[in-house]
Structures are given as C-alpha cells and as structure tokens.
C-alpha atoms as a PDB file:
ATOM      1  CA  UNK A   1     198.557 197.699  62.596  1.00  0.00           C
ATOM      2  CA  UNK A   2     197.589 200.971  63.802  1.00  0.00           C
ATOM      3  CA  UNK A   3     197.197 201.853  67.451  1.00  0.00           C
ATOM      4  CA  UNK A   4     194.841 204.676  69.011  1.00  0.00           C
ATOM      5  CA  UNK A   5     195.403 206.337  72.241  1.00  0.00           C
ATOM      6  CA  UNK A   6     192.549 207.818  74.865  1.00  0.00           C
ATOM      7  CA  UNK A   7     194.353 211.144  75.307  1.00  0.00           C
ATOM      8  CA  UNK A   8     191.348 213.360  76.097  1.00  0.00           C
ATOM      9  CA  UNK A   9     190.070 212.824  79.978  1.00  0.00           C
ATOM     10  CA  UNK A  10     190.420 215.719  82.205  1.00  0.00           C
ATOM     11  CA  UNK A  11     192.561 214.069  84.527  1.00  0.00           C
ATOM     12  CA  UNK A  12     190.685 215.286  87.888  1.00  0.00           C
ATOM     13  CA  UNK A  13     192.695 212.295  90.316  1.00  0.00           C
ATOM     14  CA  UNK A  14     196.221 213.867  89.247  1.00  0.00           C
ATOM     15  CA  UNK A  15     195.191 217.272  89.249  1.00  0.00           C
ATOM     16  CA  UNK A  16     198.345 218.629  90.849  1.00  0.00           C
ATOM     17  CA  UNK A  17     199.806 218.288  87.729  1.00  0.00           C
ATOM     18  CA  UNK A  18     197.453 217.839  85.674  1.00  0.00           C
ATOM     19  CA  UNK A  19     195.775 221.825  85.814  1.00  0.00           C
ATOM     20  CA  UNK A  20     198.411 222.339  83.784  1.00  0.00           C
ATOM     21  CA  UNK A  21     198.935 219.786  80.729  1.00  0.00           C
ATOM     22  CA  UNK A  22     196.952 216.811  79.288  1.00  0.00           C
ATOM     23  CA  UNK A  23     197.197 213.468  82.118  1.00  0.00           C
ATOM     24  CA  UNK A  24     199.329 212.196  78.928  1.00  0.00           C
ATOM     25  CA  UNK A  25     201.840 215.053  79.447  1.00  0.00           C
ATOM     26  CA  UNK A  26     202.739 214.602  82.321  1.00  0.00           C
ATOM     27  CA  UNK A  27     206.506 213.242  82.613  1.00  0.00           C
ATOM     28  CA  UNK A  28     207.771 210.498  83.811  1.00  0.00           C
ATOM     29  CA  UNK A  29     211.889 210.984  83.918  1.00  0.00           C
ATOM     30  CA  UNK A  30     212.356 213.934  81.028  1.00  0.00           C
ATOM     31  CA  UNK A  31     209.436 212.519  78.654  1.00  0.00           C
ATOM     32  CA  UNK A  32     205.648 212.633  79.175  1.00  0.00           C
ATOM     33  CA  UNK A  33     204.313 209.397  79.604  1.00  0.00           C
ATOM     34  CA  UNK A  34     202.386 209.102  76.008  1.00  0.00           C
ATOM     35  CA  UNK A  35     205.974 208.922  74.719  1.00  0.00           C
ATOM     36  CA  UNK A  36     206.805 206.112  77.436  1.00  0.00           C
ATOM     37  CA  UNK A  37     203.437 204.278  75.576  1.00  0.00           C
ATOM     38  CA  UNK A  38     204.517 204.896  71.926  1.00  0.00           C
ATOM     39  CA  UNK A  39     207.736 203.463  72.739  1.00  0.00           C
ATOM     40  CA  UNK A  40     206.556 200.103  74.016  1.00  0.00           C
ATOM     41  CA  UNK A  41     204.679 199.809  70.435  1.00  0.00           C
ATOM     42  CA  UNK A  42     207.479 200.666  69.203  1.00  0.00           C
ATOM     43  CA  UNK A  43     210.101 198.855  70.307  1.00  0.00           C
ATOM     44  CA  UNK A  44     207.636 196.008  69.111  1.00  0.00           C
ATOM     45  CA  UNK A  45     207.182 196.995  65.178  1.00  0.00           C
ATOM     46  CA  UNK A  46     204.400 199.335  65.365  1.00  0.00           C
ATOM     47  CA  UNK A  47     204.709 203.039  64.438  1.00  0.00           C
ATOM     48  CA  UNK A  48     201.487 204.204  63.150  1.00  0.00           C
ATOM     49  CA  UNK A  49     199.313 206.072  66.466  1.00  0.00           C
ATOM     50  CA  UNK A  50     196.226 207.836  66.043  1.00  0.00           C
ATOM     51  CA  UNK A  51     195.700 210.204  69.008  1.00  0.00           C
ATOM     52  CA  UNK A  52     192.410 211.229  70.525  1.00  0.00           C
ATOM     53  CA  UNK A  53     192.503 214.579  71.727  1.00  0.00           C
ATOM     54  CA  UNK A  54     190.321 216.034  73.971  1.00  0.00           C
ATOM     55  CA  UNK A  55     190.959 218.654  77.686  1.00  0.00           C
ATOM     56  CA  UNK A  56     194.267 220.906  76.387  1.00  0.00           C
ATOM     57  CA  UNK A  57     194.687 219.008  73.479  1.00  0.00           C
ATOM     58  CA  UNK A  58     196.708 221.782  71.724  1.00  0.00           C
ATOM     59  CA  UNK A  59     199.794 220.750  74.163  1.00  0.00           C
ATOM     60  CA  UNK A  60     199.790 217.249  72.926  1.00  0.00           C
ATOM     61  CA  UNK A  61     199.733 218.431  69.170  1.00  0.00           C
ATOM     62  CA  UNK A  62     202.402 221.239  70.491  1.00  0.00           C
ATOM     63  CA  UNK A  63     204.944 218.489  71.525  1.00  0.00           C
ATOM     64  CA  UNK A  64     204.839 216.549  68.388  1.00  0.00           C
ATOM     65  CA  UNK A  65     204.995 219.311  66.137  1.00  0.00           C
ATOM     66  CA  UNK A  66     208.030 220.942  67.614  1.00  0.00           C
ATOM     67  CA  UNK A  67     209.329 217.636  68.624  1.00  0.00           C
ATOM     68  CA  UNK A  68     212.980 219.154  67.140  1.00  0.00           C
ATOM     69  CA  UNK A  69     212.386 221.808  69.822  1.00  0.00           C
ATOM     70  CA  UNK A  70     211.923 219.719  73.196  1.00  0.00           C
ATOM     71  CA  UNK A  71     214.562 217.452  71.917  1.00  0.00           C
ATOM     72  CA  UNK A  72     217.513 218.727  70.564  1.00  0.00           C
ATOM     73  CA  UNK A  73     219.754 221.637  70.613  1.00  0.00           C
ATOM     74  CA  UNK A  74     218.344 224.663  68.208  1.00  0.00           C
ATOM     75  CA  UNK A  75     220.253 227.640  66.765  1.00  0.00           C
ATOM     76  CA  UNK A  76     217.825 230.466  65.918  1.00  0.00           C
ATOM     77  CA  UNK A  77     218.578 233.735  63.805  1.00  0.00           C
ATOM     78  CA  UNK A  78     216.051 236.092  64.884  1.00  0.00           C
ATOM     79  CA  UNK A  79     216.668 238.420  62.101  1.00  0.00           C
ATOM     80  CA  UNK A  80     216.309 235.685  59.188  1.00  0.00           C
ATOM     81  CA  UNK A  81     213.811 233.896  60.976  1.00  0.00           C
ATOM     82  CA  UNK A  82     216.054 230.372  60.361  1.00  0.00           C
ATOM     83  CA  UNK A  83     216.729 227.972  62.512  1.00  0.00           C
ATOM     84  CA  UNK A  84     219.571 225.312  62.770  1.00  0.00           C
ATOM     85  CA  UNK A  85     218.672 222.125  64.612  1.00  0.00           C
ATOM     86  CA  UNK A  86     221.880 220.057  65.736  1.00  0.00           C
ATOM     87  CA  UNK A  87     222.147 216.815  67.290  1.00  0.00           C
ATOM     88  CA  UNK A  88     218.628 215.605  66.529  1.00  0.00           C
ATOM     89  CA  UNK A  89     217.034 212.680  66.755  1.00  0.00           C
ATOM     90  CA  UNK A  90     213.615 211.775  66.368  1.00  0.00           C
ATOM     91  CA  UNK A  91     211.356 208.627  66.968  1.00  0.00           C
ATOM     92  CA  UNK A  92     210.299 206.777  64.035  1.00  0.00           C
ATOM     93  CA  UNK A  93     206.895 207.530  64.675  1.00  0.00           C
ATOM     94  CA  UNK A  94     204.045 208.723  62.501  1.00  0.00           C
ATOM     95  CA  UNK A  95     201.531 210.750  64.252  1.00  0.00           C
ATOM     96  CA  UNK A  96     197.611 211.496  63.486  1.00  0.00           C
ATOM     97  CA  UNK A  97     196.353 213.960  66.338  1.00  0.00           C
ATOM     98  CA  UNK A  98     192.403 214.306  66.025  1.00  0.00           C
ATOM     99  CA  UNK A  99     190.312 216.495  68.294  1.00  0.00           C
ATOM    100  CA  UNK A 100     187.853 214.656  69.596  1.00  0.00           C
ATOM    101  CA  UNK A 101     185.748 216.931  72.168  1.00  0.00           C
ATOM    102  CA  UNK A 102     186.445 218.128  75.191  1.00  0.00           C
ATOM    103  CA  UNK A 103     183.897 216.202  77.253  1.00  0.00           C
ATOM    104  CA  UNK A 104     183.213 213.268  74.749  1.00  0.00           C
ATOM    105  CA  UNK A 105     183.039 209.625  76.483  1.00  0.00           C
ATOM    106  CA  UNK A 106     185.552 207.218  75.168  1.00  0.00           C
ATOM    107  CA  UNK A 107     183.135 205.540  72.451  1.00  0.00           C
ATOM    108  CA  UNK A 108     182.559 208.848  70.920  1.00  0.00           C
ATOM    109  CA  UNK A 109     186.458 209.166  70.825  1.00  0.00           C
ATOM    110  CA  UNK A 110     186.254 206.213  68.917  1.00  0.00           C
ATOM    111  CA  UNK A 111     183.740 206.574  66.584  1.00  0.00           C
ATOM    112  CA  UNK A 112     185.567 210.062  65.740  1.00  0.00           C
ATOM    113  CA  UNK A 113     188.495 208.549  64.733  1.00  0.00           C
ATOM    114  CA  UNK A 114     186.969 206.065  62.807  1.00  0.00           C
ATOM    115  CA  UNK A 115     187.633 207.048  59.264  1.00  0.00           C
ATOM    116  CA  UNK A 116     191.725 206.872  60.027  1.00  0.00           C
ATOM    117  CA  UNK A 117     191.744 203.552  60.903  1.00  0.00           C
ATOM    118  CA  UNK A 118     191.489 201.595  57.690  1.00  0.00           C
ATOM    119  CA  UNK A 119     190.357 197.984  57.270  1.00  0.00           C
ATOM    120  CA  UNK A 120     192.282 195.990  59.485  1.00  0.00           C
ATOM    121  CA  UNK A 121     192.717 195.139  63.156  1.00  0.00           C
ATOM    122  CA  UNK A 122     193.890 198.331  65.262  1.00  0.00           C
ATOM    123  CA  UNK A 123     195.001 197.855  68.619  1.00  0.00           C
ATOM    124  CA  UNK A 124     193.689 200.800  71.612  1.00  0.00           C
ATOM    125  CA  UNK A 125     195.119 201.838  74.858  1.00  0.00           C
ATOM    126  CA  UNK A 126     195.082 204.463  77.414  1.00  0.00           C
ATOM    127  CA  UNK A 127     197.354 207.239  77.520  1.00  0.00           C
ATOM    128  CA  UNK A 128     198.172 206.670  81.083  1.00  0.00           C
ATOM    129  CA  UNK A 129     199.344 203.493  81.692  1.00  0.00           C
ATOM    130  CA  UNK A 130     202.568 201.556  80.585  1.00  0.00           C
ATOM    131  CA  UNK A 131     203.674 197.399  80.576  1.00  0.00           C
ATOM    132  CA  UNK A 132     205.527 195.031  79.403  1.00  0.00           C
ATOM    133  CA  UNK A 133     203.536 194.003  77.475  1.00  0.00           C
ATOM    134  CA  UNK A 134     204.537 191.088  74.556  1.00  0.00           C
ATOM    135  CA  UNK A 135     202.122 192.080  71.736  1.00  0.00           C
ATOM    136  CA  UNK A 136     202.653 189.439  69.335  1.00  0.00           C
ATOM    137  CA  UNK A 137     201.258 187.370  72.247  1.00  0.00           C
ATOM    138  CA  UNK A 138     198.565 189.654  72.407  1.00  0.00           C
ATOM    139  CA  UNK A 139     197.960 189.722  69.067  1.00  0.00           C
ATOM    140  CA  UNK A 140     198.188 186.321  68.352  1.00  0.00           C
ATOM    141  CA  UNK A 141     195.528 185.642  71.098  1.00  0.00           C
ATOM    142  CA  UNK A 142     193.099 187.878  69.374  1.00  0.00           C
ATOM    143  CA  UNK A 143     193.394 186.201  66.224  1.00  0.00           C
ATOM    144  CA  UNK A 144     193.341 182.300  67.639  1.00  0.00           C
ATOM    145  CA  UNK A 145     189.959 183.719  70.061  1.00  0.00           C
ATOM    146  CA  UNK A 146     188.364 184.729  66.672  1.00  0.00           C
ATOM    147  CA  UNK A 147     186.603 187.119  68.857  1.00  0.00           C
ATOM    148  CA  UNK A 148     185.413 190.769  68.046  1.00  0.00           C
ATOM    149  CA  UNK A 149     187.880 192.119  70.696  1.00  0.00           C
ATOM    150  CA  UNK A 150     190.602 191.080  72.971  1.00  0.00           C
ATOM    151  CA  UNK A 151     190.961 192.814  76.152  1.00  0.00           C
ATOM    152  CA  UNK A 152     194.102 192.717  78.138  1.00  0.00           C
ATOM    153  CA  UNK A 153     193.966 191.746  81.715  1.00  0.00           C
ATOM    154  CA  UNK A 154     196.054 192.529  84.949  1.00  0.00           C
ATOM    155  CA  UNK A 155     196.012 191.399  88.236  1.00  0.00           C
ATOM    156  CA  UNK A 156     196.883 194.981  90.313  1.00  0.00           C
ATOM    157  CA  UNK A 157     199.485 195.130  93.155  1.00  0.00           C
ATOM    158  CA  UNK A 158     198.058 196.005  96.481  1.00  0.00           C
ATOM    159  CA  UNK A 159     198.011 199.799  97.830  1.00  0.00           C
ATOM    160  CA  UNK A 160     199.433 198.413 101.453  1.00  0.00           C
ATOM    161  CA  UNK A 161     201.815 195.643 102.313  1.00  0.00           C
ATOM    162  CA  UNK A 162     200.868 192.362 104.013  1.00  0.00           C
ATOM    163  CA  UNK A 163     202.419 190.954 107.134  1.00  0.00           C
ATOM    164  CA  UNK A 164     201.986 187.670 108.433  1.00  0.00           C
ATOM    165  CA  UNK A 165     202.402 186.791 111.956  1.00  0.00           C
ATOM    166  CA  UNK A 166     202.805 183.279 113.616  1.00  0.00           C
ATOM    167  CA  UNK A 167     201.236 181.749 116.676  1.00  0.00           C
ATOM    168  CA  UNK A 168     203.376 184.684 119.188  1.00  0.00           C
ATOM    169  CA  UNK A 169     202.553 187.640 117.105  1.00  0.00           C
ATOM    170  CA  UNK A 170     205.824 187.628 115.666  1.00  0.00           C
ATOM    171  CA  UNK A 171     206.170 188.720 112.296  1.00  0.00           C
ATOM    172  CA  UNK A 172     206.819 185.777 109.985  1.00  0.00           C
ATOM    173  CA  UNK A 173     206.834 187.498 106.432  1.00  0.00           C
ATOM    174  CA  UNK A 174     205.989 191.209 105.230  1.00  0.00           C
ATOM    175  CA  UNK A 175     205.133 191.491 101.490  1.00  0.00           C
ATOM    176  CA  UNK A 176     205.321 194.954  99.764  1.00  0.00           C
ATOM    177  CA  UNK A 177     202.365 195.657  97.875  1.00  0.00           C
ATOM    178  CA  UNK A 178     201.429 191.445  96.575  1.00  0.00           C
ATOM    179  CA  UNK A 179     199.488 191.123  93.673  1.00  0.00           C
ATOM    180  CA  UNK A 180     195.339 191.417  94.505  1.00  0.00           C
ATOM    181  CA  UNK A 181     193.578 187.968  95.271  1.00  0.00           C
ATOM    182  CA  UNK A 182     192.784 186.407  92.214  1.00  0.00           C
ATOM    183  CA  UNK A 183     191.095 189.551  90.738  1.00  0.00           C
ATOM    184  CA  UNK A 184     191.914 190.530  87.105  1.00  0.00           C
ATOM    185  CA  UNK A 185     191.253 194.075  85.998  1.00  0.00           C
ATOM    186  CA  UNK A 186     191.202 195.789  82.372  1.00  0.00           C
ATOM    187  CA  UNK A 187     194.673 196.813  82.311  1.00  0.00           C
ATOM    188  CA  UNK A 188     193.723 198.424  78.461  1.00  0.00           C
ATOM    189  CA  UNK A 189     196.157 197.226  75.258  1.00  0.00           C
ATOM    190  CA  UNK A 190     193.008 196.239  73.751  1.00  0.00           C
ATOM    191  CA  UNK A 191     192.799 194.511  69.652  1.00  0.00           C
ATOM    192  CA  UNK A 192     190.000 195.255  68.407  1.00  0.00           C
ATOM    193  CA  UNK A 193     188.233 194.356  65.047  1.00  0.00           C
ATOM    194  CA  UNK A 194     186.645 196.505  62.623  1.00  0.00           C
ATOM    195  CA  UNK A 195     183.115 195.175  63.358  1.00  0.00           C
ATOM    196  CA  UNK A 196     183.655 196.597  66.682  1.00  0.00           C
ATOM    197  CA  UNK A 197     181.578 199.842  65.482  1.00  0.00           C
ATOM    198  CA  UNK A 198     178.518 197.457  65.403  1.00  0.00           C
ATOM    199  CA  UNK A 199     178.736 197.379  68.975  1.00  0.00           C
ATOM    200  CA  UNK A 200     178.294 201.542  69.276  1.00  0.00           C
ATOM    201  CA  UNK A 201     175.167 203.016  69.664  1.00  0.00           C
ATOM    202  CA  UNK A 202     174.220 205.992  66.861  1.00  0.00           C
ATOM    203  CA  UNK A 203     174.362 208.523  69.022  1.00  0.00           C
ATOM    204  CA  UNK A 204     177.252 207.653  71.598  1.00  0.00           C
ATOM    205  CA  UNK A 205     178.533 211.040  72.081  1.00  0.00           C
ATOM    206  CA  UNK A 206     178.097 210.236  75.741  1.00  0.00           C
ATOM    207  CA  UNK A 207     178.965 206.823  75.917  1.00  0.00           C
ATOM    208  CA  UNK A 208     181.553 204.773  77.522  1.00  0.00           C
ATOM    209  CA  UNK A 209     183.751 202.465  75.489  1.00  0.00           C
ATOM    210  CA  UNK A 210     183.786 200.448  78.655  1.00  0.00           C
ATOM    211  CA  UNK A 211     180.044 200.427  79.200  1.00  0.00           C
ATOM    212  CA  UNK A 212     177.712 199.811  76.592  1.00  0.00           C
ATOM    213  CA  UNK A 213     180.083 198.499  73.839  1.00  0.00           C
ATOM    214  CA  UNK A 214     182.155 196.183  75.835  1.00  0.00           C
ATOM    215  CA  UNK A 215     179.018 195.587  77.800  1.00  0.00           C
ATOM    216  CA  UNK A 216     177.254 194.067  74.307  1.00  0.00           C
ATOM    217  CA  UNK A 217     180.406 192.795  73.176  1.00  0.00           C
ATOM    218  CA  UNK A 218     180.042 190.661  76.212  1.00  0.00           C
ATOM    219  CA  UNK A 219     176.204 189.073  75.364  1.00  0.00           C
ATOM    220  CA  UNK A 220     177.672 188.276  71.878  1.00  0.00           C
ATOM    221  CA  UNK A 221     180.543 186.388  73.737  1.00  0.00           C
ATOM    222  CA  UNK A 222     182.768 188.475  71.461  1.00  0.00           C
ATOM    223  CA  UNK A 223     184.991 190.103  73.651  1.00  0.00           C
ATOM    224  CA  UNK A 224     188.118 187.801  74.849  1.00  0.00           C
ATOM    225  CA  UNK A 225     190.405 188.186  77.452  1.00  0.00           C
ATOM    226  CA  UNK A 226     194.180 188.267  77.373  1.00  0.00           C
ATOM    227  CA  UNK A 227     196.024 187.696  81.069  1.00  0.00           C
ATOM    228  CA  UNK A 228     199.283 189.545  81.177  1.00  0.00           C
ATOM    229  CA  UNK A 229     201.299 188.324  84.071  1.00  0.00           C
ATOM    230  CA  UNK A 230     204.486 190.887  84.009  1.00  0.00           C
ATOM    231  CA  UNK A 231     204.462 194.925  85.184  1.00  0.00           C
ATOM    232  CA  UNK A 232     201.436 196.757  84.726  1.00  0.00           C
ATOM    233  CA  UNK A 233     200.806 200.334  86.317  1.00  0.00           C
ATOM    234  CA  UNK A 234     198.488 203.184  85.655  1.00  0.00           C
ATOM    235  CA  UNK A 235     199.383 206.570  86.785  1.00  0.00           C
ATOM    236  CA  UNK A 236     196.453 207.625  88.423  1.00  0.00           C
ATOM    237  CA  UNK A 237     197.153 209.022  91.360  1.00  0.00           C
ATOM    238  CA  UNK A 238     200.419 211.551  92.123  1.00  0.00           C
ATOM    239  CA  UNK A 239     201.772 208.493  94.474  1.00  0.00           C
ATOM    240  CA  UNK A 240     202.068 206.488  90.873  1.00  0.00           C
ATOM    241  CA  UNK A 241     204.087 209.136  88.897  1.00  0.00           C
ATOM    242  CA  UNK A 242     206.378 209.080  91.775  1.00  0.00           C
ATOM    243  CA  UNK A 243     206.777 205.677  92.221  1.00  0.00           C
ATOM    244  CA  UNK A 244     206.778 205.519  87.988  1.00  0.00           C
ATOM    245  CA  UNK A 245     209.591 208.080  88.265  1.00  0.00           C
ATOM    246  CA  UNK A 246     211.583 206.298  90.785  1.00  0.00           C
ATOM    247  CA  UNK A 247     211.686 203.368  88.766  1.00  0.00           C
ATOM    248  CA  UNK A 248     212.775 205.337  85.710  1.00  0.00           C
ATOM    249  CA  UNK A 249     215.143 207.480  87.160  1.00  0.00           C
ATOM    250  CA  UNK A 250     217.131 204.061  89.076  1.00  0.00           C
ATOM    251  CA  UNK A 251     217.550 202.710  85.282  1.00  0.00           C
ATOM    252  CA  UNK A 252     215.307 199.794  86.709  1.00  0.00           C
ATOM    253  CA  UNK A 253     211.921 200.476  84.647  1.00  0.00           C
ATOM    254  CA  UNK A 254     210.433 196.879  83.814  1.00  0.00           C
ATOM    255  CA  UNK A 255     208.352 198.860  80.735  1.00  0.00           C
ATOM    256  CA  UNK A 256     211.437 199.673  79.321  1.00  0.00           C
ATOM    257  CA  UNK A 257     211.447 197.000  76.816  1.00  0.00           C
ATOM    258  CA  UNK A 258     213.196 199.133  74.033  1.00  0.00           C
ATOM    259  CA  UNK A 259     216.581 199.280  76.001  1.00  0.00           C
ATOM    260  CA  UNK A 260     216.527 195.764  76.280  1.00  0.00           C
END
C-alpha cells in the first residue's frame, strides 16, 4: 500500500525555521521530520511514499537525491569528477516526489498525484506530525468500516497544566499538559479508497481536502473514524520541535517504533 505525504504548505506558524526549508525539513534530532514519518511506515512494512511538493520543494527532492551525501562519509576527486561513498547506509525506501503547486489546497495535491497511486487503498498523512501509530489496526478498521475513508483520531494534550486544589486552597494534584476533555481531533494517517476522487470537485485547485471532500464524505456516511489512544504530536509551533527534540535527543521518543 502506498502512502502520500502533504509536503507543500508554506509553513507560516514555524516560520523561524521554516523561511528557510520546507515545514517537512525541518529536523528533529539530525533528521528532518518527513524522515521521522517515513520511518514509522516503515518500521510497519510500507516503503512506497508519494510526496506532494509544493513552497521550496526543490530541498525536499535535494535530500533524497543526494541522500549518500547528508548521510555518509564521501571521498571526492575534484579532478576526475568521482566520488567514493563509504560507510553508507540508506533507508529502504522508494521515493516519488511530484510538484504539486506552490499555493494549491490539499485536494488539488491530491488529485495531482492521482495517476501514481494505482488501484488499491493508499494511506495519506501530513508531513508534520509523527505517532505511534499501529497501522494494521488502522488498516484493518478501514476495511471492517467498509467505508470510503478512515480518518484517524486523537485526543490532544493540553497547552497548560491543571492543578487541583482542596477545600484550603492547597494544591491536591498538578497534571502536566492532560489529555483535552473528551474532544477528538483529526490527528491525519488517513486510508483512503480509490473512489475517494468522487468526492473532489472538477476544478479543486483551491480546495481543501479537509473541507469539501471530507465534508461530502461525511453526508454519504462514508468517512469512518479510527481513535488512536497512544502519542500523537504535530509540530506546529517552534515550542513543539523543541519539545519533539527533547524527546528525541533523551532516547525517550514514544514514535520511535522502529528501535523497538
């Protein structure tokens, strides 16, 4: 099953870093995050990623086509123009990179990518958010829903802790950042169907993926929802590749799942 990637936003809420390279670019330890993504799928048996490219795409196509080059140690004869690459080691992953517009809306991302998809099932994410996520559970609920799409669904942590105080205003528990009350999100890792194009307008250059689409998908009762329970965290903000990068750096990353 192959598995596309949103790749092509402009990044605006992380634009500290984010002025310079793609939001997918932007690391999290020594690797940009769109490598932290491809790993979860492939830790789980999936290889095959079709990449929508959009603002600075040429970096993201940069990376995988000198992957040799960011990753290993090179020996280069300037005067034969050879190279020796030692030590190397690549990911077992195959790569379609497709330019997709600079300002095109996620369903037009889609729809552009279209013809490398095949006949079967694909599964879709964004390029900015990593799990631990169990996607034969995922998958598996897509296929027992019988539904057009499956969505996957996240209950977000907090942005500030909660205290509780007893009857003296003494402080009887603090919780760090709980999980929100009872509100599930779309925390991407979608499945989606082939028959999902029927759901795109003809001209939806402009339009949302999240809008129209999953709006209609919705009338049909075609779109199903998957609740993951474990880590889930979009880096959105500058706080979030900090706190992604603290995690990763104290060998303590809960999306880790290919270390495991």
């Amino acid at each position: 099953m192959k598995i596309v990637i949103f790749a092509g936003g402009l990044g605006s809420r992380i634009s500290e870093e984010s002025y310079l390279k793609p939001k997918p670019m932007i690391e999290i330890g020594d690797k940009p995050i769109i490598w932290h993504i491809m790993k979860i799928y492939m830790a789980q048996g999936f290889n095959e990623f079709i990449i929508c490219l959009g603002y600075k795409g040429y970096i993201i196509k940069e990376y995988f086509a000198n992957y040799f080059l960011h990753n290993a140690d090179v020996t280069i004869d300037m005067k034969s123009n050879e190279m020796e690459i030692h030590n190397a080691e690549a990911e077992n992953f195959k790569v379609t990179l497709v330019e997709t517009g600079l300002h095109t809306k996620t369903a037009g991302r889609l729809r552009k990518i279209k013809q490398y998809l095949g006949d079967g099932d694909f599964m879709l994410t964004y390029g900015d958010g990593v799990a631990d996520i169990n996607l034969e559970a995922l998958i598996s609920s897509h296929k027992k829903s019988g539904k057009s799409a499956t969505l996957t669904t996240i209950q977000p942590s907090g942005k500030f802790g909660v205290i509780q105080t007893d009857r003296d205003e003494n402080v009887s528990e603090f919780i760090e950042k709980p999980q929100s009350n009872g509100t599930w999100i779309n925390g991407g890792f979608f499945v989606l169907s082939p028959n999902i194009f029927n759901y795109f307008p003809e001209n939806c250059q402009n339009i949302m993926f999240e809008h129209d689409p999953l709006a209609n998908l919705v009338k049909d009762n075609q779109l199903h929802a998957y609740k993951h329970h474990g880590f889930w965290k979009c880096m959105d903000i500058l706080r979030d590749k900090v706190e992604l990068e603290e995690m990763w750096n104290s060998g303590n990353a809960p999306w880790n799942i290919w270390e495991k």
